[in-house]
N, C-alpha and C. Protein backbone atom coordinates (compact mmCIF):
# COMPACT_ATOMS: atom_id res chain seq x y z
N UNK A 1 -2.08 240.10 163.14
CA UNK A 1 -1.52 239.94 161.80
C UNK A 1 -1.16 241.28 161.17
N UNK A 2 -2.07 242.18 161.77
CA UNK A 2 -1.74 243.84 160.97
C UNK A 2 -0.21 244.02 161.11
N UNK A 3 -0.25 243.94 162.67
CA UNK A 3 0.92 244.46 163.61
C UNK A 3 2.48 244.01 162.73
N UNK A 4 2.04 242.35 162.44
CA UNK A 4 3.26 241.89 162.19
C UNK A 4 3.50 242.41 160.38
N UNK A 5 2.17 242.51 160.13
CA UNK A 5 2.86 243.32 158.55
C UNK A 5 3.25 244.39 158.69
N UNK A 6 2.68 245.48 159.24
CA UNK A 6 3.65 246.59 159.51
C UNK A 6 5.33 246.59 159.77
N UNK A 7 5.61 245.60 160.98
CA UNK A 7 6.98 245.11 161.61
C UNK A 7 7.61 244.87 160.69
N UNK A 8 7.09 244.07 159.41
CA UNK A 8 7.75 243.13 158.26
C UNK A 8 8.42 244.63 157.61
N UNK A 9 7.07 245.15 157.15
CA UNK A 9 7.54 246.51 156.43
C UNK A 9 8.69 247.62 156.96
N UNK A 10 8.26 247.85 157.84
CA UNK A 10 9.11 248.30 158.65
C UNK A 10 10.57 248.03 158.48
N UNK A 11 10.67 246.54 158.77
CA UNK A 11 11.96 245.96 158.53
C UNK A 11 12.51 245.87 157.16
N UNK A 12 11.71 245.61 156.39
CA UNK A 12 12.57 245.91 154.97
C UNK A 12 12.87 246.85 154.28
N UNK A 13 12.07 248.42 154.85
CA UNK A 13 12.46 249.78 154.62
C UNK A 13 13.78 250.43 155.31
N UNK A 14 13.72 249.51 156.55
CA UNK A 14 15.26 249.94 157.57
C UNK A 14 16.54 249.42 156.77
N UNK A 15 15.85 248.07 156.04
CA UNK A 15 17.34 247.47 155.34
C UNK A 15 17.80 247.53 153.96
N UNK A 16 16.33 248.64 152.96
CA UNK A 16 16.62 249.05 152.09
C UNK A 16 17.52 250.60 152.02
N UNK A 17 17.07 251.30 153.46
CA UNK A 17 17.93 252.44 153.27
C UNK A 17 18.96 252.22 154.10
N UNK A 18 19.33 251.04 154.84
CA UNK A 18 21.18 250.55 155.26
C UNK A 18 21.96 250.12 154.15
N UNK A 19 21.34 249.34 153.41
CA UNK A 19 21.69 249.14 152.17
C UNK A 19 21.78 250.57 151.05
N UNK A 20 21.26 251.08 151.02
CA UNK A 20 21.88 252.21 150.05
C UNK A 20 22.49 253.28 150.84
N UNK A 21 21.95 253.39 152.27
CA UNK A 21 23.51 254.19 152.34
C UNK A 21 24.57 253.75 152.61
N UNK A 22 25.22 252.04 152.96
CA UNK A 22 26.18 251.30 152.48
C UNK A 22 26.86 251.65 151.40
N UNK A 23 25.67 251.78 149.80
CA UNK A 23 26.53 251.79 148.59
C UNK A 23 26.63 252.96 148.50
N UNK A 24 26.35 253.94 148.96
CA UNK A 24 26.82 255.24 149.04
C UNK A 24 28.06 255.53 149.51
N UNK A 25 28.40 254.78 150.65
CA UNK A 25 29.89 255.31 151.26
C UNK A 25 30.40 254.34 150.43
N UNK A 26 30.25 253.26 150.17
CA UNK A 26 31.19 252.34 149.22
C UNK A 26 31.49 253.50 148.07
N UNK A 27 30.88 254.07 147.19
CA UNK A 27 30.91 254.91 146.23
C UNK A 27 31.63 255.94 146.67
N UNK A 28 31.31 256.90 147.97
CA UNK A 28 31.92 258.30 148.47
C UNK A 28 33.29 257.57 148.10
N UNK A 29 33.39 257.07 149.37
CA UNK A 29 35.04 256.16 149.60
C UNK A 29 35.69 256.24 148.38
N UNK A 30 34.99 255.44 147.45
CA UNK A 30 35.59 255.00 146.47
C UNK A 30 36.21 256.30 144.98
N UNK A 31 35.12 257.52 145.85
CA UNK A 31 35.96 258.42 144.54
C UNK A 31 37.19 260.12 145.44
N UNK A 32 37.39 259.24 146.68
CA UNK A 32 38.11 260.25 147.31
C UNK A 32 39.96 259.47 147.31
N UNK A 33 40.80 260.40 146.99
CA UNK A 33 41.80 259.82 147.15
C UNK A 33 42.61 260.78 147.53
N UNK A 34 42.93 260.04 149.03
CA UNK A 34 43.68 260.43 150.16
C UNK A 34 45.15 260.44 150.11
N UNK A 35 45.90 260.50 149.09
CA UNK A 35 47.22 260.28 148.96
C UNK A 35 47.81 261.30 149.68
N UNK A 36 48.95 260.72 150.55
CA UNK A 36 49.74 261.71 151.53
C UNK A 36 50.61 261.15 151.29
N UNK A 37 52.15 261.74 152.53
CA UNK A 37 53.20 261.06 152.90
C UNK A 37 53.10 259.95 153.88
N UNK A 38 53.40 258.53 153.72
CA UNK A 38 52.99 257.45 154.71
C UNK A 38 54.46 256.55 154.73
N UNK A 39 54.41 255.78 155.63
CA UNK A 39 55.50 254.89 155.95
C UNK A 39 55.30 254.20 154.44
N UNK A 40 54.21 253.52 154.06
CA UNK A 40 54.21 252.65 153.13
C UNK A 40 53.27 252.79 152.03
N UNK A 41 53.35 252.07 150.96
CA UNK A 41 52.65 252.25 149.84
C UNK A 41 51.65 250.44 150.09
N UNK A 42 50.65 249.92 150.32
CA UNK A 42 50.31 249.21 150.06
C UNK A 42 49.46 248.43 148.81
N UNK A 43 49.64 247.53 147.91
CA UNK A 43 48.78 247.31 147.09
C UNK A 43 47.71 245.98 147.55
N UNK A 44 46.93 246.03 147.41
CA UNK A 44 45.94 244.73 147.72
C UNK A 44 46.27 244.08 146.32
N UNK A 45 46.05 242.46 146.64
CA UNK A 45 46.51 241.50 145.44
C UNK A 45 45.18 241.35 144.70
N UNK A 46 45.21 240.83 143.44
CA UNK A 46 44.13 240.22 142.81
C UNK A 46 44.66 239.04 141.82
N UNK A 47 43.81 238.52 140.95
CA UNK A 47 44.62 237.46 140.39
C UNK A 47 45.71 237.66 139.46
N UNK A 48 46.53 236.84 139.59
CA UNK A 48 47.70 236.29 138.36
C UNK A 48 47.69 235.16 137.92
N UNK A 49 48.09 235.25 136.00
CA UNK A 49 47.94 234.14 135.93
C UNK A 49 49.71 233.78 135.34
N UNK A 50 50.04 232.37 136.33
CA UNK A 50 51.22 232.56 136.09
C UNK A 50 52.56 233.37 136.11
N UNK A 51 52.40 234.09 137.14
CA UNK A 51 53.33 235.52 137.85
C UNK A 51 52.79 236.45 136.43
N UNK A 52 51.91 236.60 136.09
CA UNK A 52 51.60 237.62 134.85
C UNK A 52 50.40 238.34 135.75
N UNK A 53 50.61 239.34 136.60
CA UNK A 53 49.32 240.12 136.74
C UNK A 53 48.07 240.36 135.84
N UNK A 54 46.70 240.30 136.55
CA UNK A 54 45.76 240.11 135.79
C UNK A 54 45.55 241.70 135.77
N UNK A 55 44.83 242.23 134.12
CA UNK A 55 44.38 243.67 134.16
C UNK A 55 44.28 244.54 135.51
N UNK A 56 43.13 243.76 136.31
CA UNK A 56 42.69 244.51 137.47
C UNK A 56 44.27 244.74 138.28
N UNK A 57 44.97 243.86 138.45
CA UNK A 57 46.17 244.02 139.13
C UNK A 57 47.06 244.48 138.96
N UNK A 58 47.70 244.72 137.55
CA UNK A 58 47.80 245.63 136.92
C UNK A 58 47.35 247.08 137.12
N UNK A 59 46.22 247.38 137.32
CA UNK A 59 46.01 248.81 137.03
C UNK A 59 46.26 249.15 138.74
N UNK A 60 45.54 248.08 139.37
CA UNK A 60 46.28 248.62 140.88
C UNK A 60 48.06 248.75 140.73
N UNK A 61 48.60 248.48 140.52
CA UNK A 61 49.90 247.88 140.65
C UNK A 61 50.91 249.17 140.00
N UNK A 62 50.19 249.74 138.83
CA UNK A 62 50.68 250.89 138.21
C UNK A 62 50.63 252.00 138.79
N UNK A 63 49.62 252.30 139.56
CA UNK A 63 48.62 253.33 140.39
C UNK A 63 49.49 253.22 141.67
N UNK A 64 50.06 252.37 142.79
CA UNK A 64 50.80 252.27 143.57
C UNK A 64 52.42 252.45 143.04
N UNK A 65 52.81 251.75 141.61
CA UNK A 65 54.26 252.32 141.65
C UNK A 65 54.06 254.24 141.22
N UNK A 66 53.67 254.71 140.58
CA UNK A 66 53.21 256.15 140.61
C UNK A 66 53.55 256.59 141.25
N UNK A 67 52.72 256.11 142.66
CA UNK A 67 52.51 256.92 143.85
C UNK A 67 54.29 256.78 144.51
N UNK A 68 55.08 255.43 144.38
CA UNK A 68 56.50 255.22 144.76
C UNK A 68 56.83 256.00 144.26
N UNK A 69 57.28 256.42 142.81
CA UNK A 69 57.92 257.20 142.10
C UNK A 69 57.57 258.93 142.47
N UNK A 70 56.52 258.76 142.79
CA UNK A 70 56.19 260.47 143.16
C UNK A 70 56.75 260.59 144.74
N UNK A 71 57.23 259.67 145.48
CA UNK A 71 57.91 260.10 146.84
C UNK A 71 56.71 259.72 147.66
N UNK A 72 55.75 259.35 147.97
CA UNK A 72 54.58 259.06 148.96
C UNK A 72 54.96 258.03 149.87
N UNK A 73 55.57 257.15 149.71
CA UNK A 73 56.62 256.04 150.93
C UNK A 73 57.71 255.61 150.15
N UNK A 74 58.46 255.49 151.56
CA UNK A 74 59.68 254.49 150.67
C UNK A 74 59.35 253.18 151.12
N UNK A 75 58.55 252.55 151.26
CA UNK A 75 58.28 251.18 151.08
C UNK A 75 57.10 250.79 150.50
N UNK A 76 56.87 249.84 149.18
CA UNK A 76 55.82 249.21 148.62
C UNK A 76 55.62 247.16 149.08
N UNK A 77 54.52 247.74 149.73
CA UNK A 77 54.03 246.69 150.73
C UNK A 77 53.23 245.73 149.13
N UNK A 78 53.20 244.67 148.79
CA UNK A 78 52.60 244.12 147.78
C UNK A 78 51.91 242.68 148.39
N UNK A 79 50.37 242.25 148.07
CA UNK A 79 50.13 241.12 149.18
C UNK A 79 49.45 240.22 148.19
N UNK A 80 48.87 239.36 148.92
CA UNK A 80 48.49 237.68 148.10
C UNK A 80 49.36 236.94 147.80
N UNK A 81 48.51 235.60 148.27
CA UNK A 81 48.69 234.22 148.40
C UNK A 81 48.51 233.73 147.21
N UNK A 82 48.65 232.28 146.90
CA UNK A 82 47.85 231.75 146.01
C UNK A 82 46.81 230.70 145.39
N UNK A 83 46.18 230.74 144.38
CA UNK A 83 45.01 230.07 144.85
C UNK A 83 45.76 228.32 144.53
N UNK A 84 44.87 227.48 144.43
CA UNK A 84 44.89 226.27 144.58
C UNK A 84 45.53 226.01 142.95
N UNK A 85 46.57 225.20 142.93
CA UNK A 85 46.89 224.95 141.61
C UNK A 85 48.07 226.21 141.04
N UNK A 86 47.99 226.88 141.35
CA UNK A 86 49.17 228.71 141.06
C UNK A 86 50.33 228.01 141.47
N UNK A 87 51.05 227.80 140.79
CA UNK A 87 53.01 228.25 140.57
C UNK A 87 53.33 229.20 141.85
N UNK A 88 52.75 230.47 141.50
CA UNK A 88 53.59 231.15 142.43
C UNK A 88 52.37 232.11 142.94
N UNK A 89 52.84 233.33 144.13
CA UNK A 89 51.91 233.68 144.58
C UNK A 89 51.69 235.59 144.06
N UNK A 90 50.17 236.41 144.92
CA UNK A 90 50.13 237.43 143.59
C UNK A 90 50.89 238.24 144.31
N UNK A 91 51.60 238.02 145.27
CA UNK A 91 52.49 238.93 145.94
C UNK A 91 54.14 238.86 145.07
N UNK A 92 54.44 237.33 144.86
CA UNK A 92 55.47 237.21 143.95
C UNK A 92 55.63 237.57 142.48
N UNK A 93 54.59 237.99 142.05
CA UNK A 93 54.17 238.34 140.75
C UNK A 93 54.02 240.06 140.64
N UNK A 94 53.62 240.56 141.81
CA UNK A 94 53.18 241.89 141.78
C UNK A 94 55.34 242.19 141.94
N UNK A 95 55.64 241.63 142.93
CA UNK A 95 57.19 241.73 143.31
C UNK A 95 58.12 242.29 142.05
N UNK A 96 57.69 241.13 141.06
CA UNK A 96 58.20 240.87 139.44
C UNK A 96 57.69 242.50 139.25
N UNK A 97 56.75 242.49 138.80
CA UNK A 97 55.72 243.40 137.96
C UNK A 97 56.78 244.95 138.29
N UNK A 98 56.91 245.33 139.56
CA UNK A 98 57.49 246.61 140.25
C UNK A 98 58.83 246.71 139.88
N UNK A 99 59.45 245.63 139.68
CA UNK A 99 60.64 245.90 140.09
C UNK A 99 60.60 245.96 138.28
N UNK A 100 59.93 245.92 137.26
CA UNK A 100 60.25 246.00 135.80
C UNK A 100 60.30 247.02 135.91
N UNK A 101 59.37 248.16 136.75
CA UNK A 101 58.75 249.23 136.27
C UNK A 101 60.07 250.38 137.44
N UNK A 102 61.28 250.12 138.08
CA UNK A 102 61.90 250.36 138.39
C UNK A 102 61.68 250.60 140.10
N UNK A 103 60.68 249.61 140.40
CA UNK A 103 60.94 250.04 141.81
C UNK A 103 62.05 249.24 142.06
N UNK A 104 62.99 249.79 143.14
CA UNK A 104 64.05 248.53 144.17
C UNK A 104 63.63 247.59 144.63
N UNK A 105 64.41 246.34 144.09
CA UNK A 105 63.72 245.21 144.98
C UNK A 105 63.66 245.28 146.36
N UNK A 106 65.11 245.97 147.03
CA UNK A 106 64.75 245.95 148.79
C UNK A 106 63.89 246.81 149.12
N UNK A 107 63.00 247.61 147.97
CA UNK A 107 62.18 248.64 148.85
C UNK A 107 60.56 248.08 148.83
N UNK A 108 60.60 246.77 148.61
CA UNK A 108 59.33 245.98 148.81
C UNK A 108 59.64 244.97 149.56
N UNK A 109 58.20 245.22 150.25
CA UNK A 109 58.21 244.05 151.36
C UNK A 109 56.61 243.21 151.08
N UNK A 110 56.86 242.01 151.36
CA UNK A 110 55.53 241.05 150.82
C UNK A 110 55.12 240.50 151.92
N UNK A 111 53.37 240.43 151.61
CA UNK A 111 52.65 239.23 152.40
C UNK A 111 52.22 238.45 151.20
N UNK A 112 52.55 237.38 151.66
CA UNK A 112 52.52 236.33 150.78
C UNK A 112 51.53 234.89 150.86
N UNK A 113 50.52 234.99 152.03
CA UNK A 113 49.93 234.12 152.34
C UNK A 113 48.50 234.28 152.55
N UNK A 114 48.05 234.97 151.79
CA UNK A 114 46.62 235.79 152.50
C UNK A 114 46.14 235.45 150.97
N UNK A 115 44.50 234.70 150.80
CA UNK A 115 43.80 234.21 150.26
C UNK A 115 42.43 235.09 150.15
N UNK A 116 42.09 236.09 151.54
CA UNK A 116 41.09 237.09 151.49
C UNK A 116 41.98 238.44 151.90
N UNK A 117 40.83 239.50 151.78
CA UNK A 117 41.15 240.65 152.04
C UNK A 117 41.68 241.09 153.33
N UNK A 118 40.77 240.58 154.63
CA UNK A 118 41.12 240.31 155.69
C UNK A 118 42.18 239.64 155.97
N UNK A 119 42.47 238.81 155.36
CA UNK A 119 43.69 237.85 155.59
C UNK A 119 44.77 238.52 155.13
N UNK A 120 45.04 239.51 154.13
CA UNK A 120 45.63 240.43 153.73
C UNK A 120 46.13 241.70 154.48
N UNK A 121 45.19 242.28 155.03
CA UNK A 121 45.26 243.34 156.15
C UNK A 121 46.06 242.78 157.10
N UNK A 122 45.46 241.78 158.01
CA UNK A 122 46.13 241.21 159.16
C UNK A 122 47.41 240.90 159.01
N UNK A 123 47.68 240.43 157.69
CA UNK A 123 49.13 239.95 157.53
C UNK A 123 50.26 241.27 157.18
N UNK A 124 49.13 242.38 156.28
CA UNK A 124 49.69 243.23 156.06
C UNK A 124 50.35 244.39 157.76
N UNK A 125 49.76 244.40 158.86
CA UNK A 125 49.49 244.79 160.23
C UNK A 125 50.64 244.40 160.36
N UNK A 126 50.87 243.30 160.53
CA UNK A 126 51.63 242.58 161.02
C UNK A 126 53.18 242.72 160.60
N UNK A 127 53.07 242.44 159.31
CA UNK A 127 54.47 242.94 158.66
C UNK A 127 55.05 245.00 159.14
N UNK A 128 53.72 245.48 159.30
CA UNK A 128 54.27 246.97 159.69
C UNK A 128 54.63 246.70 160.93
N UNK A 129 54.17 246.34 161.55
CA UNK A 129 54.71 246.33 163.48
C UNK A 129 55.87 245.72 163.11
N UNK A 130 56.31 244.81 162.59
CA UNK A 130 58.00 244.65 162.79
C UNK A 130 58.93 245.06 161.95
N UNK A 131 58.45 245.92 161.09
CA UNK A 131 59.51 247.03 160.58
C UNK A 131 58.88 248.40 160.98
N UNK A 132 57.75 248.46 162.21
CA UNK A 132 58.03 249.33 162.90
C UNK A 132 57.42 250.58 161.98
N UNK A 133 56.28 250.45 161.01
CA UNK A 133 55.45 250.99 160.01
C UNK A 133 54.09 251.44 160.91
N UNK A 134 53.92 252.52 160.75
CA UNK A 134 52.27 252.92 161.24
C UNK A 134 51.74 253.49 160.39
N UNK A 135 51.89 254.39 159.27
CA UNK A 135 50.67 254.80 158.40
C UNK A 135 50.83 254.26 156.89
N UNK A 136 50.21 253.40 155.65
CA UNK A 136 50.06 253.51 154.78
C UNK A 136 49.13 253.61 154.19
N UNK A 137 48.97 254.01 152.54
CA UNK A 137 48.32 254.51 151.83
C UNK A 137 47.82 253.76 150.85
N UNK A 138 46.73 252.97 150.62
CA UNK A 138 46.06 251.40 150.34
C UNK A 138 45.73 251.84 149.25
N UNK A 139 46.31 250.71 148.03
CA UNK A 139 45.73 251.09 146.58
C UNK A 139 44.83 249.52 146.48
N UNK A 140 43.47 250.22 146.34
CA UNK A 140 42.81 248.95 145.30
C UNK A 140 41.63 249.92 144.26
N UNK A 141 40.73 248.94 143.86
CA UNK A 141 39.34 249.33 143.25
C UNK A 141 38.83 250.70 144.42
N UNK A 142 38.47 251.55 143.20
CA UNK A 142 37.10 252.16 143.84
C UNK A 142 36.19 251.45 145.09
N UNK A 143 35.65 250.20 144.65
CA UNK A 143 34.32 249.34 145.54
C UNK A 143 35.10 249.15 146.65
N UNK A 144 36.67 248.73 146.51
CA UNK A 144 37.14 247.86 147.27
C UNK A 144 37.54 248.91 148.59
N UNK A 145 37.69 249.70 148.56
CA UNK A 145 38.43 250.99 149.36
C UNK A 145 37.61 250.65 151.03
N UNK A 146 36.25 251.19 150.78
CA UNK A 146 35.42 251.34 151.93
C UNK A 146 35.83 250.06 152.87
N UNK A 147 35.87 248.69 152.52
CA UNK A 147 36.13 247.88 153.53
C UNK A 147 37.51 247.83 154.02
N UNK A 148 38.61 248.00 152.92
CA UNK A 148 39.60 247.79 152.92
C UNK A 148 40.43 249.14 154.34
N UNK A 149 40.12 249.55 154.16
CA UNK A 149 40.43 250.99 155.24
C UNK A 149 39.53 250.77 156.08
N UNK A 150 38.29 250.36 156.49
CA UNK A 150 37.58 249.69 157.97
C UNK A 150 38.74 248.77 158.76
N UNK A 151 38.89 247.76 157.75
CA UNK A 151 39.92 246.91 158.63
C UNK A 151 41.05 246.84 158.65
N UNK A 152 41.68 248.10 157.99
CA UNK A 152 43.15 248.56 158.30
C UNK A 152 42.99 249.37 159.68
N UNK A 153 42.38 250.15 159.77
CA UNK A 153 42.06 250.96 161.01
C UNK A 153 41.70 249.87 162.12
N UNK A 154 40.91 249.07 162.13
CA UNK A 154 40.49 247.93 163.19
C UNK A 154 42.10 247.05 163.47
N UNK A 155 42.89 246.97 162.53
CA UNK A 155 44.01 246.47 163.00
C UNK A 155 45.04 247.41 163.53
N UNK A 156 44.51 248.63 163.66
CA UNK A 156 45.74 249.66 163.90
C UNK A 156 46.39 250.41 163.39
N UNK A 157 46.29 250.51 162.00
CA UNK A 157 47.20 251.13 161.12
C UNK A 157 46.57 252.56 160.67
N UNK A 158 47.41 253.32 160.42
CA UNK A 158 46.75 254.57 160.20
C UNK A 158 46.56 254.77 159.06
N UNK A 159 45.06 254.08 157.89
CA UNK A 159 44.93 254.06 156.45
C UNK A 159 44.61 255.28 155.67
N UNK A 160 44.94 255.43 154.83
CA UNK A 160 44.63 256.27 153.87
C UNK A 160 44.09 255.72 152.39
N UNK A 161 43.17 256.06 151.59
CA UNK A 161 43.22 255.00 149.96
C UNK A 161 43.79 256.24 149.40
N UNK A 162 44.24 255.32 148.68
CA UNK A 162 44.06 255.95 146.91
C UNK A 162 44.22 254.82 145.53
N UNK A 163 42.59 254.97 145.04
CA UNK A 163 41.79 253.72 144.18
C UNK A 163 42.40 254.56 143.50
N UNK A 164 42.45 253.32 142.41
CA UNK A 164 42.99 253.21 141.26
C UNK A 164 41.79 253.84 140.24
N UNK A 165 42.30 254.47 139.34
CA UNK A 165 41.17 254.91 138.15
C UNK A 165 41.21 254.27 137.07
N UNK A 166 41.81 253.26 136.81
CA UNK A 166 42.62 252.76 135.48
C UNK A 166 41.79 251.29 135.36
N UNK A 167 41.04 251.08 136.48
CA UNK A 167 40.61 249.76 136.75
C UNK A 167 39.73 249.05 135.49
N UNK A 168 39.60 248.05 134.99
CA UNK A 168 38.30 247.65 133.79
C UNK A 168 37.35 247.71 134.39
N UNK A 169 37.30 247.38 135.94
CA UNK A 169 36.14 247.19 136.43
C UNK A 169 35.18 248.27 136.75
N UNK A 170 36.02 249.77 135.99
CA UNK A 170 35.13 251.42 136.21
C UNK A 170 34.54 251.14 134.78
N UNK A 171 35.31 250.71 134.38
CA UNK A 171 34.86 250.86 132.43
C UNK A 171 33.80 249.99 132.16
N UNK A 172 33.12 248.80 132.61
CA UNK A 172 32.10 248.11 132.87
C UNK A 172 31.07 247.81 133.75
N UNK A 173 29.80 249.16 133.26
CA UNK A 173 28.95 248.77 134.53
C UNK A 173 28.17 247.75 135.19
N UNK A 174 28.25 246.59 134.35
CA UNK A 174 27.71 245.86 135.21
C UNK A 174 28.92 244.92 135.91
N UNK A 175 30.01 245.14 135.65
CA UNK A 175 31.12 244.63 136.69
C UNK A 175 31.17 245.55 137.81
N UNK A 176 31.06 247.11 137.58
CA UNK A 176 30.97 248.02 138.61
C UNK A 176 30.00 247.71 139.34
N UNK A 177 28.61 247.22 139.14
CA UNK A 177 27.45 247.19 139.94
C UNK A 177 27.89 245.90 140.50
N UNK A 178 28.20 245.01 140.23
CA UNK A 178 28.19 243.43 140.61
C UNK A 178 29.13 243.65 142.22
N UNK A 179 30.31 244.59 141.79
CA UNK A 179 31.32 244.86 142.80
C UNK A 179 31.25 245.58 144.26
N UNK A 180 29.53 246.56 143.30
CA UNK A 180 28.99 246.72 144.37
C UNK A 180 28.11 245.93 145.38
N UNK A 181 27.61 245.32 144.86
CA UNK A 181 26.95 244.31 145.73
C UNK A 181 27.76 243.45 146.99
N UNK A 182 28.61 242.91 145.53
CA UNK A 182 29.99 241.97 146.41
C UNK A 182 29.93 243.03 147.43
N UNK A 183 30.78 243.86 147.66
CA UNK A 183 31.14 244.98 149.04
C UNK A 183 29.98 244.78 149.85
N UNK A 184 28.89 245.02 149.12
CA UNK A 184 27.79 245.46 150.58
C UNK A 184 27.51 244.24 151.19
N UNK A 185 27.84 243.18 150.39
CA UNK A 185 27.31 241.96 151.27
C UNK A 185 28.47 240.93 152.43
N UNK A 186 29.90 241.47 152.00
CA UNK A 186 30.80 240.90 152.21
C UNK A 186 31.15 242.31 153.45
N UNK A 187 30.80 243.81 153.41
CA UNK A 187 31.25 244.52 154.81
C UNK A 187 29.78 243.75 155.37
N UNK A 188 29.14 243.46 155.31
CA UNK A 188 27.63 242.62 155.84
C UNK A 188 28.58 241.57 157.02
N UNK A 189 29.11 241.27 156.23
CA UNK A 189 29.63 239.72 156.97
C UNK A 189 30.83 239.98 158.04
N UNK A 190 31.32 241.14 157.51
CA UNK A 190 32.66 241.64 158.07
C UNK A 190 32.02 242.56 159.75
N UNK A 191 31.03 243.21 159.45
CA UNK A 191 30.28 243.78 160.38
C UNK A 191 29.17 243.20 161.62
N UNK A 192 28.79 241.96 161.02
CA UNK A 192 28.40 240.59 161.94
C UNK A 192 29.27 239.91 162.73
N UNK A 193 30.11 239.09 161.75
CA UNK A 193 30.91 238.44 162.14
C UNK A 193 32.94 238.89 162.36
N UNK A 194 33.14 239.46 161.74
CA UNK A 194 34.52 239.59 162.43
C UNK A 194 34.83 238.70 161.18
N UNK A 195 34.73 238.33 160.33
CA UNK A 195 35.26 237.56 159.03
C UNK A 195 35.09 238.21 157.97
N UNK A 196 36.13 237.35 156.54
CA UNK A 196 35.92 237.88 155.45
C UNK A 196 35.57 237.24 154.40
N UNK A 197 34.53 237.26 153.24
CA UNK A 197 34.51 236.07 152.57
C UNK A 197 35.84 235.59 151.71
């Protein structure tokens, strides 16, 4: 019985310090921004309501046309599906959103069917191999960065971030902490299983 309390202990000291140095690189990740010259500008989607970008998507969305306007790609990759009940999708909405703010409509290209992050990447992969794209430069959240560039690289692409600073979700810490969790438990799942929640 000693043996196995020790083991127990043992084990929950190994997964308290995987777990914080998880939210550590979630955090590193999240305050380095890698902006270069890349084939593409990518934004990760978040919600809309009604082709009206939500804040969070928004502040990504501003933070990626920037980076267009400053010369960093000539293509803005914009992604999401939509959820159950949505008009339209947050890729068609982010589409809208860019092209107010003067990007060219032909200089965006959409995934439009991706419901997770993963599902996003893959679709996003995919759309670069047939216009023949190998490096872009991934705008989301701070939290969101660390996974989001694991599985751009696992699909091939040569990622770079650059998080957004503008986000609500920096300006509220317990949305910031919550986001952290989300990440550590969801690269958890991504690092087991090969899925995304």
């Amino acid at each position: 019985m000693r043996l196995l309390a020790r083991l127990i202990v043992l084990a929950a000291i190994v997964l308290v310090a995987l777990g914080g140095y998880a939210a550590y690189r979630i955090w590193e990740q999240g305050m380095r921004d890698e902006q270069r010259p890349a084939d593409a500008i990518v934004v990760m989607g978040a919600a809309q309501y009604d082709g009206r970008p939500s804040p969070v998507f928004a502040a990504r969305l501003d933070h990626a046309i920037d980076l267009f306007h400053a010369g960093v790609a000539r293509w803005l990759i914009v992604t999401g599906g939509k959820q159950e009940g949505d008009r339209t999708t947050e890729a068609a909405s982010a589409r809208v959103y860019a092209v107010a703010k003067g990007v060219p409509y032909d200089a965006i290209l959409a995934e439009d069917q991706s419901r997770t992050t993963l599902q996003s990447i893959r679709g996003v992969a995919s759309l670069m191999r047939t216009e023949d794209l190998g490096t872009a430069v991934f705008v989301s959240d701070p939290t969101h960065m660390l996974r989001v560039l694991r599985m751009a690289s696992d699909e091939g692409i040569e990622a770079y971030g650059s998080p957004t600073r503008t986000s609500p979700l920096d300006r509220d810490p317990l949305r910031a902490a919550d986001a952290i969790v989300h990440e550590l438990g969801a690269l958890a799942v991504y690092f087991v299983s090969g899925q995304s929640p």
